[in-house]
N, C-alpha and C. Protein backbone atom coordinates (compact mmCIF):
# COMPACT_ATOMS: atom_id res chain seq x y z
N UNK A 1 0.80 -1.19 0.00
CA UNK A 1 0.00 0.00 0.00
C UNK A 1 0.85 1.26 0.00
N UNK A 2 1.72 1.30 0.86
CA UNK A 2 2.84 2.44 0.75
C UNK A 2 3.06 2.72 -0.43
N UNK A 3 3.95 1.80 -0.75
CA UNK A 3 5.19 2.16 -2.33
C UNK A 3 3.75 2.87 -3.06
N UNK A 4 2.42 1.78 -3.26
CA UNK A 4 1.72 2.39 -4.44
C UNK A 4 1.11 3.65 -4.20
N UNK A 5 1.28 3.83 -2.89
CA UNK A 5 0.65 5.75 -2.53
C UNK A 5 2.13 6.17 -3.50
N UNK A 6 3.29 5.82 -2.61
CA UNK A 6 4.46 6.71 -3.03
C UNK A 6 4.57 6.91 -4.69
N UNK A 7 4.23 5.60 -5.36
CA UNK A 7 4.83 5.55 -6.72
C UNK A 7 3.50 6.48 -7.42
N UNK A 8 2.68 6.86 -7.09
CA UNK A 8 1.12 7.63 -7.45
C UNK A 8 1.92 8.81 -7.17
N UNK A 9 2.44 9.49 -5.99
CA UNK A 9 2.85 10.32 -5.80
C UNK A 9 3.91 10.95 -6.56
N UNK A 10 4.74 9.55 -7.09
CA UNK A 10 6.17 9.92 -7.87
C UNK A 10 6.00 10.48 -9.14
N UNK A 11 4.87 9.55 -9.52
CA UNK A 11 4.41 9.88 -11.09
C UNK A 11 3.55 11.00 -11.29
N UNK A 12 2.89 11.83 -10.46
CA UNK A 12 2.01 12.94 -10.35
C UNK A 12 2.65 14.37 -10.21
N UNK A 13 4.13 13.66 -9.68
CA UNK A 13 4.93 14.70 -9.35
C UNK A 13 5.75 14.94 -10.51
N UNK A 14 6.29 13.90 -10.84
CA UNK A 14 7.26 13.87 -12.50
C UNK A 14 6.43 14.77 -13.27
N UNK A 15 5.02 14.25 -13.80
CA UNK A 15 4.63 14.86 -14.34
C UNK A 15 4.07 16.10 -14.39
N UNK A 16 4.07 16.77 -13.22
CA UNK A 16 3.44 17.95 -13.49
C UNK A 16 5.09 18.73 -13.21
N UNK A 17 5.71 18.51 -13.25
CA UNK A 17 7.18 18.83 -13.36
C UNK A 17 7.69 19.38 -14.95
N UNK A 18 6.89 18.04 -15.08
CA UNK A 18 7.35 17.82 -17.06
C UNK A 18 6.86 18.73 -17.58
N UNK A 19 5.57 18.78 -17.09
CA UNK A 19 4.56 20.17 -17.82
C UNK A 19 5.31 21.22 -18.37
N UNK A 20 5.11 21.76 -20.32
CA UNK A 20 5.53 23.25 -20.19
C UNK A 20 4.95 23.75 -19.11
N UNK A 21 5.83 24.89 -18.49
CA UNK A 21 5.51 25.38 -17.49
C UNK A 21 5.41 24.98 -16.21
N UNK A 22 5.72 23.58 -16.03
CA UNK A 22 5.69 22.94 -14.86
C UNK A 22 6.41 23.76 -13.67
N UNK A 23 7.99 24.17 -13.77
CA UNK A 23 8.54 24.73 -13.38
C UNK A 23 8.34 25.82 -13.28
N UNK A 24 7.85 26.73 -14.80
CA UNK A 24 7.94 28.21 -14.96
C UNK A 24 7.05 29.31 -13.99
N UNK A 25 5.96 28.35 -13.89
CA UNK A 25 5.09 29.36 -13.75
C UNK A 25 4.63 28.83 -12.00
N UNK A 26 5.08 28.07 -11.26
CA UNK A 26 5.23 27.48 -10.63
C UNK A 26 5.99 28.28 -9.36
N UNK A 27 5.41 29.06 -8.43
CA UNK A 27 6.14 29.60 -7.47
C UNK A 27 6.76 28.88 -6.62
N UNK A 28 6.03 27.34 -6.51
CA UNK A 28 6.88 26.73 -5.08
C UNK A 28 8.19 26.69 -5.92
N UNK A 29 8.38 26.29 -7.14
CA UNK A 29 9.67 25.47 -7.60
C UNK A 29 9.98 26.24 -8.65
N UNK A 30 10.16 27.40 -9.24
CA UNK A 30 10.59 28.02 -10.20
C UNK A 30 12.11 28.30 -9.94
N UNK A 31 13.19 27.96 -10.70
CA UNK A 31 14.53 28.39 -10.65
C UNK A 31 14.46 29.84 -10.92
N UNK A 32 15.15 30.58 -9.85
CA UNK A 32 15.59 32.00 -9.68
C UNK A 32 17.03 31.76 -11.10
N UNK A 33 17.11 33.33 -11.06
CA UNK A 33 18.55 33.76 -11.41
C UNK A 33 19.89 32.89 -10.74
N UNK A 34 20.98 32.34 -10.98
CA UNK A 34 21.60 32.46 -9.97
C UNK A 34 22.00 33.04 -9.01
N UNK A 35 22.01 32.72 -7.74
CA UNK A 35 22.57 33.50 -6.85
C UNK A 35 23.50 34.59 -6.32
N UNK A 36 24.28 33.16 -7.23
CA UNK A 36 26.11 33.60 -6.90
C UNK A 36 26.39 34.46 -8.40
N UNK A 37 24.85 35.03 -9.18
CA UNK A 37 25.88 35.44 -10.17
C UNK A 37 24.57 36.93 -9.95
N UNK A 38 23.82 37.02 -8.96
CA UNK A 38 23.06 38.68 -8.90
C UNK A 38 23.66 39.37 -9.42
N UNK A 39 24.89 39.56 -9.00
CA UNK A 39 25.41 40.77 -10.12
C UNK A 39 25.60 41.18 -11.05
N UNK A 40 25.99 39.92 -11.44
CA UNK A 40 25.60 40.00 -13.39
C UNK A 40 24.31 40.42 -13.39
N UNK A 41 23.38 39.72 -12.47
CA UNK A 41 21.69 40.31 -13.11
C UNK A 41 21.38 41.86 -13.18
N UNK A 42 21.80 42.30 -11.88
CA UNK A 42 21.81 43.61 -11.56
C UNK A 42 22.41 44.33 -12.45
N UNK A 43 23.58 44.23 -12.77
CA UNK A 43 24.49 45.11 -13.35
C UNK A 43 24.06 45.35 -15.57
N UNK A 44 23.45 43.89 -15.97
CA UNK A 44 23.40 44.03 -17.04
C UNK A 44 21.72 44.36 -17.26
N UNK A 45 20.86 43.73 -16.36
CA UNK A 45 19.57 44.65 -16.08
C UNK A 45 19.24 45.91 -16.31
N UNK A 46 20.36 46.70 -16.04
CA UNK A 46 20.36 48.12 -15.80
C UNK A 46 20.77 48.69 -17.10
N UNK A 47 21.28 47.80 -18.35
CA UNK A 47 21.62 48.14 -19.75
C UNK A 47 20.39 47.85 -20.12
N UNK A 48 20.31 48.83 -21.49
CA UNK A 48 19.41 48.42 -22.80
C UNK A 48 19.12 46.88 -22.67
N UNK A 49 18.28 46.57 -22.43
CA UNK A 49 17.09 45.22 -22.94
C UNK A 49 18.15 43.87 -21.78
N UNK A 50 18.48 44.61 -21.37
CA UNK A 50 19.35 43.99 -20.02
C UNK A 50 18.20 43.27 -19.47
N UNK A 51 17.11 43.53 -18.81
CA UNK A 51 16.33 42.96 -18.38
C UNK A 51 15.65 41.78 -18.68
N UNK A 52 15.30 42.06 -20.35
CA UNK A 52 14.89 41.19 -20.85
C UNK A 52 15.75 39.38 -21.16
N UNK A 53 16.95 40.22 -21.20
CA UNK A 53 17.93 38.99 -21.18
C UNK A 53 17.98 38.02 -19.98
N UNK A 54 18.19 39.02 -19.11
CA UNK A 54 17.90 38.29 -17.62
C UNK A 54 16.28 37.53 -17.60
N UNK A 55 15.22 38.14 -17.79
CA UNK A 55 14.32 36.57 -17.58
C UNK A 55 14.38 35.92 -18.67
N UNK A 56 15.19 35.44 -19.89
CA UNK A 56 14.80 34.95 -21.00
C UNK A 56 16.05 33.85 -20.52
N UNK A 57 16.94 34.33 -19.58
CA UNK A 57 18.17 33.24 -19.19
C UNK A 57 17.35 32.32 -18.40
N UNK A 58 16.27 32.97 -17.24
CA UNK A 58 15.56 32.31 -15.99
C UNK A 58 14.57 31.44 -16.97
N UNK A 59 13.86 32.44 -17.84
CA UNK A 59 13.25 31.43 -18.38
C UNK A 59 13.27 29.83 -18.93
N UNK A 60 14.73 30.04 -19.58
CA UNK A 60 15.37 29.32 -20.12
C UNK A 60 15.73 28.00 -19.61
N UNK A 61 16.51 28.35 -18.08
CA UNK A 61 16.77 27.83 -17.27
C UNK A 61 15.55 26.44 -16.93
N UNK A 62 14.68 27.08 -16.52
CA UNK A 62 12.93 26.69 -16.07
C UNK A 62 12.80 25.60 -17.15
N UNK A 63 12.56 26.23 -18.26
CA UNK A 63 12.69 25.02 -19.61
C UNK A 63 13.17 23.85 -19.35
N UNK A 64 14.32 23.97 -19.24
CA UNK A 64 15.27 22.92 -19.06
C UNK A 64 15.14 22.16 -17.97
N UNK A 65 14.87 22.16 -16.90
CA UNK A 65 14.27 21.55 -15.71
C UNK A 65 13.13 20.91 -16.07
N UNK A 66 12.18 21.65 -16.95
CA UNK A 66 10.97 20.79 -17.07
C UNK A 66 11.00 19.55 -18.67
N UNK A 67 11.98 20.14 -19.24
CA UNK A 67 12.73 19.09 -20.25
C UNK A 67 13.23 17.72 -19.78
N UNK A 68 14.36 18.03 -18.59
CA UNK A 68 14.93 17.05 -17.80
C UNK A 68 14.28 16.21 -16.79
N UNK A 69 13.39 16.85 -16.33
CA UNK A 69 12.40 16.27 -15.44
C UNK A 69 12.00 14.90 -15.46
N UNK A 70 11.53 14.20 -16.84
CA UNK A 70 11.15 12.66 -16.37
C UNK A 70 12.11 11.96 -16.35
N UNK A 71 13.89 12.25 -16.70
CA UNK A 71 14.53 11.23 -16.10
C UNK A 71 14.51 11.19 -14.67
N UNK A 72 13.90 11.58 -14.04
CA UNK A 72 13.91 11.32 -12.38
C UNK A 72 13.05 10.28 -11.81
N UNK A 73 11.78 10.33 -12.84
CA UNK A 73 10.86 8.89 -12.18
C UNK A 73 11.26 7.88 -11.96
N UNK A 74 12.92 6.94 -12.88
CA UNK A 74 13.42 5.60 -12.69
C UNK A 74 13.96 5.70 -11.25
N UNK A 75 14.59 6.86 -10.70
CA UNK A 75 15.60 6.84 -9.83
C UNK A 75 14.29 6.99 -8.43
N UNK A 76 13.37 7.86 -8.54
CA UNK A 76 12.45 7.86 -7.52
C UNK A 76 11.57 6.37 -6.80
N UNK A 77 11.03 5.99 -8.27
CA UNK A 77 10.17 4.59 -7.93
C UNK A 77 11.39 3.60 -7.80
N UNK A 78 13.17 3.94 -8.19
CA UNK A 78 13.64 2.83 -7.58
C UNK A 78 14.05 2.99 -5.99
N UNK A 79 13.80 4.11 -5.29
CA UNK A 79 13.86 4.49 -4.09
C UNK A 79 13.12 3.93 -3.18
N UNK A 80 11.43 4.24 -4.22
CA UNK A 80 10.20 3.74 -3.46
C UNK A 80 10.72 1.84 -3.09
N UNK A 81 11.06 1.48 -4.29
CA UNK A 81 10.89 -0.06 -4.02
C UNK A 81 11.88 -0.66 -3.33
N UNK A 82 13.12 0.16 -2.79
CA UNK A 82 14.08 -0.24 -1.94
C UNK A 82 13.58 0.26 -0.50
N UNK A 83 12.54 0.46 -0.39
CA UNK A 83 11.93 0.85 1.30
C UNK A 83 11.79 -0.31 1.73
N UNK A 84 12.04 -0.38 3.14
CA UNK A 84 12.55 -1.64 3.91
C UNK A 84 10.86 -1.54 4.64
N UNK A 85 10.83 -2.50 5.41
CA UNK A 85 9.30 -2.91 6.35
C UNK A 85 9.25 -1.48 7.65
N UNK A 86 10.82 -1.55 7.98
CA UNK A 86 11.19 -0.89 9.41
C UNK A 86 10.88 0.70 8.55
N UNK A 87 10.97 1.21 7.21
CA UNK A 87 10.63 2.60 6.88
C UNK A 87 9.48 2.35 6.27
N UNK A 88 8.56 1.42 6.23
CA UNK A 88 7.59 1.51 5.84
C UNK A 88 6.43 2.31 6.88
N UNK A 89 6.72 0.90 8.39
CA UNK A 89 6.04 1.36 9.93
C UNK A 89 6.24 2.29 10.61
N UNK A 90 7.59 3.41 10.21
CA UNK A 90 7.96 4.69 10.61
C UNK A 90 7.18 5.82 10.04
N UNK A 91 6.90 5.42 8.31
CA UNK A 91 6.12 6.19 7.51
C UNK A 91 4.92 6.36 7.69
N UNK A 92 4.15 5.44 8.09
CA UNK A 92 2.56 4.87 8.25
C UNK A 92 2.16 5.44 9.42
N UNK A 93 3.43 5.80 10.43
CA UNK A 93 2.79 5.84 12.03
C UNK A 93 3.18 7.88 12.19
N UNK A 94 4.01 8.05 11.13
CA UNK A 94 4.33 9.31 11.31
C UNK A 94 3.57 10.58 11.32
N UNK A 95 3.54 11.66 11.52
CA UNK A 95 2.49 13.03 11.81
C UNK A 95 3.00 14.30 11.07
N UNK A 96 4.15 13.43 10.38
CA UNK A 96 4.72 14.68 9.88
C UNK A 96 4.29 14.49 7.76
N UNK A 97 3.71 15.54 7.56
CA UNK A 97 3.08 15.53 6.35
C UNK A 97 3.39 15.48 5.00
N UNK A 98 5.50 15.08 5.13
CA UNK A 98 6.28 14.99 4.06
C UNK A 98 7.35 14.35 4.62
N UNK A 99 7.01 12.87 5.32
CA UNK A 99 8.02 11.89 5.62
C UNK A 99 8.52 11.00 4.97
N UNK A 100 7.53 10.64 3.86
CA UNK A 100 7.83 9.85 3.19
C UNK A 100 9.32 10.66 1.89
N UNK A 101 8.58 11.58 2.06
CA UNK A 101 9.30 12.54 0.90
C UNK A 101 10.93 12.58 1.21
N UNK A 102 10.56 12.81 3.03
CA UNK A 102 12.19 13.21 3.40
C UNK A 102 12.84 12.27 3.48
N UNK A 103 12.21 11.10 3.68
CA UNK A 103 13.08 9.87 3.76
C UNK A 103 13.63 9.35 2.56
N UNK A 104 12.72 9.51 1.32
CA UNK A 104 12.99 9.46 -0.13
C UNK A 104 14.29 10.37 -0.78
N UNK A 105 14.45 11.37 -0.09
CA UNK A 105 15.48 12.44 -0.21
C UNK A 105 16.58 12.08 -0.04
N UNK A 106 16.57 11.79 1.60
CA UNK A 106 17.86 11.09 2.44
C UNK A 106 18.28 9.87 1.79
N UNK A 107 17.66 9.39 0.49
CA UNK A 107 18.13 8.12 0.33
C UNK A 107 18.41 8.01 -1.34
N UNK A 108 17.58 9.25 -1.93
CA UNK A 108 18.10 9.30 -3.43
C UNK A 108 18.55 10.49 -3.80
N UNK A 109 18.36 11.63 -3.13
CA UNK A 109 19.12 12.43 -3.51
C UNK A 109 20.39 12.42 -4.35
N UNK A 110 21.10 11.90 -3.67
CA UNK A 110 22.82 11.23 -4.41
C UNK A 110 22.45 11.11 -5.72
N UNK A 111 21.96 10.09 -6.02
CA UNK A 111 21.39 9.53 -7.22
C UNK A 111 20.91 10.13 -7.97
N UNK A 112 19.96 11.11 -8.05
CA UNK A 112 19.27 12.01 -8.66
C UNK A 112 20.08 12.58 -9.36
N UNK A 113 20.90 13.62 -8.19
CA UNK A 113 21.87 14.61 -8.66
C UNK A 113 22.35 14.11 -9.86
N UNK A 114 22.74 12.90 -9.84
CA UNK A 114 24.04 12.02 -10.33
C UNK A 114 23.29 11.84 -11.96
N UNK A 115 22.15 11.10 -11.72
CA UNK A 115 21.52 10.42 -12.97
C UNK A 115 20.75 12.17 -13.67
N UNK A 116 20.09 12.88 -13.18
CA UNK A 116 20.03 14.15 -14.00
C UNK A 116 20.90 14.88 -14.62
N UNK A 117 21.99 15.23 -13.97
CA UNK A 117 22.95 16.20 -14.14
C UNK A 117 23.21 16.07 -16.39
N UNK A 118 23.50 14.68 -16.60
CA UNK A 118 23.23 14.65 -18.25
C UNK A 118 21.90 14.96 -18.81
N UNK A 119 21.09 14.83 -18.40
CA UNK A 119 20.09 15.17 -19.06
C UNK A 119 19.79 17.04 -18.79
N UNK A 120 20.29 17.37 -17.24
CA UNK A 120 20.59 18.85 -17.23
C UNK A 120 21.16 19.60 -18.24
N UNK A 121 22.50 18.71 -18.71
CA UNK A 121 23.31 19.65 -19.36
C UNK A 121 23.22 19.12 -21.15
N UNK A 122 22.21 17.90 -21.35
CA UNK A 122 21.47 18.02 -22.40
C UNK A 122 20.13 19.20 -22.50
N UNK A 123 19.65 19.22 -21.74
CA UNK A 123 18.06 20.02 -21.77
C UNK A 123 19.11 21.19 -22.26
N UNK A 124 19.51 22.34 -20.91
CA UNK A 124 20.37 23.11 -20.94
C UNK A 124 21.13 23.33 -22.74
N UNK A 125 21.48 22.75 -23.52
CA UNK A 125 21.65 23.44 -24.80
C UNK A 125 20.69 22.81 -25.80
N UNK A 126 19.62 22.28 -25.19
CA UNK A 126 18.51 22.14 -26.07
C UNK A 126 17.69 23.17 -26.49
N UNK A 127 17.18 23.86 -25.01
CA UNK A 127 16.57 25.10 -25.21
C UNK A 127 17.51 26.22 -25.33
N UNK A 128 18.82 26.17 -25.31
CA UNK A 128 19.27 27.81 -25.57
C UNK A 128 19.76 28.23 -24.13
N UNK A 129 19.42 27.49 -22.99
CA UNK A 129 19.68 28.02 -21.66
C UNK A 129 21.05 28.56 -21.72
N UNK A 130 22.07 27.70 -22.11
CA UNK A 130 23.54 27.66 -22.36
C UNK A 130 24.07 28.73 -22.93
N UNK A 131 23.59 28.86 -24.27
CA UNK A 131 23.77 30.05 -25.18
C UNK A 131 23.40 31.74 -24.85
N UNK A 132 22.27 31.28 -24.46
CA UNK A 132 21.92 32.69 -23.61
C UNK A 132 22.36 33.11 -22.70
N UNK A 133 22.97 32.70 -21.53
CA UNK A 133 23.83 32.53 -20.68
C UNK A 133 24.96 33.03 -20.60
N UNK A 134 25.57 32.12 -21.52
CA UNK A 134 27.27 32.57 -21.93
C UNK A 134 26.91 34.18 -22.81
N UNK A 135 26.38 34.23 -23.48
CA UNK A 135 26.18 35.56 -23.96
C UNK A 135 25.97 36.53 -22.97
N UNK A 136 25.21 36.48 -22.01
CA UNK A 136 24.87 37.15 -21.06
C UNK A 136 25.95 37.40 -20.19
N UNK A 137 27.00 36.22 -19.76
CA UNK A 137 28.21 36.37 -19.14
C UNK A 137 29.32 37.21 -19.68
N UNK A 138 29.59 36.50 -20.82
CA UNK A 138 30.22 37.32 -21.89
C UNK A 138 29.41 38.98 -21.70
N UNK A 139 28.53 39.73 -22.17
CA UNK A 139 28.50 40.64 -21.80
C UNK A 139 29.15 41.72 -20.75
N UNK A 140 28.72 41.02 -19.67
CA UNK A 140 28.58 41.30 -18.17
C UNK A 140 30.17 41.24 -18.44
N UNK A 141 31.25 40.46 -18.46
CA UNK A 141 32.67 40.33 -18.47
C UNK A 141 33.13 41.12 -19.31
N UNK A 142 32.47 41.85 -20.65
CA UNK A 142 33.04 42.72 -20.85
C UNK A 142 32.98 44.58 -20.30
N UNK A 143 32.18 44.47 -19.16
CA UNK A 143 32.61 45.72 -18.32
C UNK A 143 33.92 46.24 -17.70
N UNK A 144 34.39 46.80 -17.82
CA UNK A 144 35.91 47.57 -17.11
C UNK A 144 35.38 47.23 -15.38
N UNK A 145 36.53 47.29 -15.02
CA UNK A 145 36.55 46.85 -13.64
C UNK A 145 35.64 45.64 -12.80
N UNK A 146 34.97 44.92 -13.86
CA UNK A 146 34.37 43.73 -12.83
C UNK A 146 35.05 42.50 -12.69
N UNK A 147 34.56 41.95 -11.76
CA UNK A 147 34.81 40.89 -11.68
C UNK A 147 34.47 39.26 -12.45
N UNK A 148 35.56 38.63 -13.39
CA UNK A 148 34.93 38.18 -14.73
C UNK A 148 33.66 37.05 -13.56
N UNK A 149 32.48 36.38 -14.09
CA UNK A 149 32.02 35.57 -14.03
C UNK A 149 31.75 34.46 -15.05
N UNK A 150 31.87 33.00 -14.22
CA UNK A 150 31.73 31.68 -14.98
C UNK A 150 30.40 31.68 -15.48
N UNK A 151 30.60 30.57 -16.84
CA UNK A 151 29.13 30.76 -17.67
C UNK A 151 28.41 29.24 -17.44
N UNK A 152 28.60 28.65 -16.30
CA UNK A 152 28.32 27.17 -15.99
C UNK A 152 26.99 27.18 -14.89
N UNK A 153 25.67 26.74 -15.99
CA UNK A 153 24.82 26.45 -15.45
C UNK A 153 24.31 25.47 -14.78
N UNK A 154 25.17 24.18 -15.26
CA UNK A 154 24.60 23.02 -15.29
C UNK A 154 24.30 22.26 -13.29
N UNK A 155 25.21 22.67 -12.67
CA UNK A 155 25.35 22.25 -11.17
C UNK A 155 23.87 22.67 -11.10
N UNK A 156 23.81 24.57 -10.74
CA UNK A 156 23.25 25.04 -10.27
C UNK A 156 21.33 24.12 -10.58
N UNK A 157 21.38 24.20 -11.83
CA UNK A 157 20.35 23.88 -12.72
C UNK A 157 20.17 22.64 -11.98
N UNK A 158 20.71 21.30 -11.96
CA UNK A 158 20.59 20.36 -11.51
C UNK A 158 19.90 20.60 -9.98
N UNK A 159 20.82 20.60 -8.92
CA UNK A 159 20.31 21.44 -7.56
C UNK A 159 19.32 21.28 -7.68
N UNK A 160 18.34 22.42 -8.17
CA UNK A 160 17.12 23.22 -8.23
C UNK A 160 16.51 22.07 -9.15
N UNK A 161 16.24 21.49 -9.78
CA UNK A 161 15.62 20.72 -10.34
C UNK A 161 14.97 19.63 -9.65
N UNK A 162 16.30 19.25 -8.83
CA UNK A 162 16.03 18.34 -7.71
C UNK A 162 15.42 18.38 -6.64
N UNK A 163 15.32 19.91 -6.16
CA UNK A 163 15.13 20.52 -5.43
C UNK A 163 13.26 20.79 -5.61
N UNK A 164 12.95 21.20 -6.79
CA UNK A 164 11.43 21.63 -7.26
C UNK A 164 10.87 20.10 -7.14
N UNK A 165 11.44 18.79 -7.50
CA UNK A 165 10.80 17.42 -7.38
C UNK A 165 10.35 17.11 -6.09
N UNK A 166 11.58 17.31 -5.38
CA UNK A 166 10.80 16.69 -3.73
C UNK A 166 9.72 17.80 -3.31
N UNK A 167 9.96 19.09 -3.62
CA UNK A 167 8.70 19.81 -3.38
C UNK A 167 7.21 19.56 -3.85
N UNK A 168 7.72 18.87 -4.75
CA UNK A 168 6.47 18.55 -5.90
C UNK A 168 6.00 17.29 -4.61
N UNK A 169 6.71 16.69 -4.78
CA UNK A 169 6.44 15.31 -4.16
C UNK A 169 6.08 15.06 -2.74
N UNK A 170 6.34 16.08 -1.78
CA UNK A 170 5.81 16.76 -0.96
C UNK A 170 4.56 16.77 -1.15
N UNK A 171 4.21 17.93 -1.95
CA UNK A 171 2.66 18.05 -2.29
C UNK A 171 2.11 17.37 -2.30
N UNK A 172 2.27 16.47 -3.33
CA UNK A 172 1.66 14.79 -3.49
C UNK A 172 1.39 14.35 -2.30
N UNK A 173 2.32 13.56 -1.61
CA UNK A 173 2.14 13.42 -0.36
C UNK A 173 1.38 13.65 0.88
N UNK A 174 1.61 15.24 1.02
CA UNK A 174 0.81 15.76 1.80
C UNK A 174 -1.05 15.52 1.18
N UNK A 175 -1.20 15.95 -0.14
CA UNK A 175 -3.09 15.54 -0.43
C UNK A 175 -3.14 14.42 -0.41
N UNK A 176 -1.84 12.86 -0.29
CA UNK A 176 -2.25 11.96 -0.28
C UNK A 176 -2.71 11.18 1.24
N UNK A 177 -2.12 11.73 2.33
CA UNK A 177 -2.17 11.68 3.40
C UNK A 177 -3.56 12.80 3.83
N UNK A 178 -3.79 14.04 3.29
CA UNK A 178 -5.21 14.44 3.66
C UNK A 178 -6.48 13.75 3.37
N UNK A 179 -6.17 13.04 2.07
CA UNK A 179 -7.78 12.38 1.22
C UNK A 179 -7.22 11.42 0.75
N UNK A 180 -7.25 10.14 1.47
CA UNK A 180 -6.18 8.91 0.58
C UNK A 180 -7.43 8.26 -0.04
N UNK A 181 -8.47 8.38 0.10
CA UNK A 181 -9.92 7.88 -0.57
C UNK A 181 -9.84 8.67 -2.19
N UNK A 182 -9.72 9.84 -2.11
CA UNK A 182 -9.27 10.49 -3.18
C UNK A 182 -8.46 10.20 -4.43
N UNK A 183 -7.23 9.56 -3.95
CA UNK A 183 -6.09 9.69 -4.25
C UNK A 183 -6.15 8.21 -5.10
N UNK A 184 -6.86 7.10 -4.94
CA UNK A 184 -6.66 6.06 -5.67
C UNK A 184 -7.32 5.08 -5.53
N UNK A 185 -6.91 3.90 -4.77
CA UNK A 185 -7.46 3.08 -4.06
C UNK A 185 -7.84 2.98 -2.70
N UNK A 186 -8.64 1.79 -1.94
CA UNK A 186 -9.14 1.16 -1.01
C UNK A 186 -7.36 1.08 -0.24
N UNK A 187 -6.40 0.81 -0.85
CA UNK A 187 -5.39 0.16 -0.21
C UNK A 187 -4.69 1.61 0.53
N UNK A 188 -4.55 2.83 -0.34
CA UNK A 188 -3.93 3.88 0.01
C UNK A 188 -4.80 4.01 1.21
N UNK A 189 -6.31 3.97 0.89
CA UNK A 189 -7.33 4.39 2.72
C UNK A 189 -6.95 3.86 3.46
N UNK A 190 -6.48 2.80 3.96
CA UNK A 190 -6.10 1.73 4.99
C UNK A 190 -5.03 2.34 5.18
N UNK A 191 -3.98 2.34 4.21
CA UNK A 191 -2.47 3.02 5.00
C UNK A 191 -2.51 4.31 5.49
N UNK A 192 -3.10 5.36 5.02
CA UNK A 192 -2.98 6.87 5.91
C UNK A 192 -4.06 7.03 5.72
N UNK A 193 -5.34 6.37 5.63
CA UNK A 193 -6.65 7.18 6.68
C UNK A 193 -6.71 6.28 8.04
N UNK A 194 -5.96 7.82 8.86
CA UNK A 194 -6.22 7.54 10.17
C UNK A 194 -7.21 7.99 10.46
């Protein structure tokens, strides 16, 4: 009953991940600008159509996450099916409304990172993320006195990708644990309708 809440959950989550727009438009999980590179945003923002470049990079970015997105379902449902009896009765008895999720985290994360990161840095010059990017860097590096910045999206991109799934999956989770009558079967009611 677990795994098939979880694997309902995995696949509800992939997919609305996958969605154009899954990511984009998506406040819990939308990839920001980079962080470590605000200044580039700030600084080339403030030029002619500067702005526009900057969300067409974020945009871009977003794309690519929701491009890359269903290689994550093999690595998730193989998470689900390596759950032992002892994290099954921890999961079932728990109060906390994204345990299954965190425990799924603590145990594929690694993996994720690992098995996305190619399909990151495929998506990434599928849509242009790459290109736009480095152009954008390139810009920004050609100012007098700054400091040059790297044009490498692909970590960051990954991260956050990974990062918008367990949120996703969270979600899942949590409506599957509010309305498990809802959510599928007779078998999901028995496991979390308490």
């Amino acid at each position: 009953g677990l795994k098939e809440a979880l694997t309902t959950g995995v696949t509800k989550a992939v997919a609305f991940a996958s969605e154009k727009d899954g990511f984009n438009l998506n406040d819990d999980i939308r990839i920001p600008f980079p962080p470590d590179a605000q200044l580039v945003a700030t600084t080339i923002g403030s030029l002619p159509l500067g702005k526009q470049a900057v969300e067409q990079v974020t945009n871009l970015m977003n794309r690519a996450a929701e491009v890359a997105a269903p290689a994550a379902k093999d690595i998730f449902l193989t998470a689900v099916q390596q759950l032992t009896l002892p994290d099954a009765l921890a999961l079932v008895g728990s109060t906390s409304k994204d345990a299954a999720t965190q425990l799924l985290r603590k145990n594929s994360e690694a993996a994720l990172n690992a098995a996305l990161r190619p399909s990151i840095v495929q998506s990434l010059d599928q849509v242009g993320a790459n290109a736009a990017y480095a152009k954008l860097i390139d810009r920004y590096n050609k100012i007098p006195l700054m400091t040059p910045a790297k044009d490498n999206l692909t970590d960051y991109v990954t991260a956050q990708t990974v990062d918008g799934l367990f949120v996703l999956l969270a979600q899942q989770e949590a409506k599957i644990r509010q309305n498990p009558a809802a959510q599928g079967t007779a078998i999901l009611k028995r496991v979390f309708g308490k």
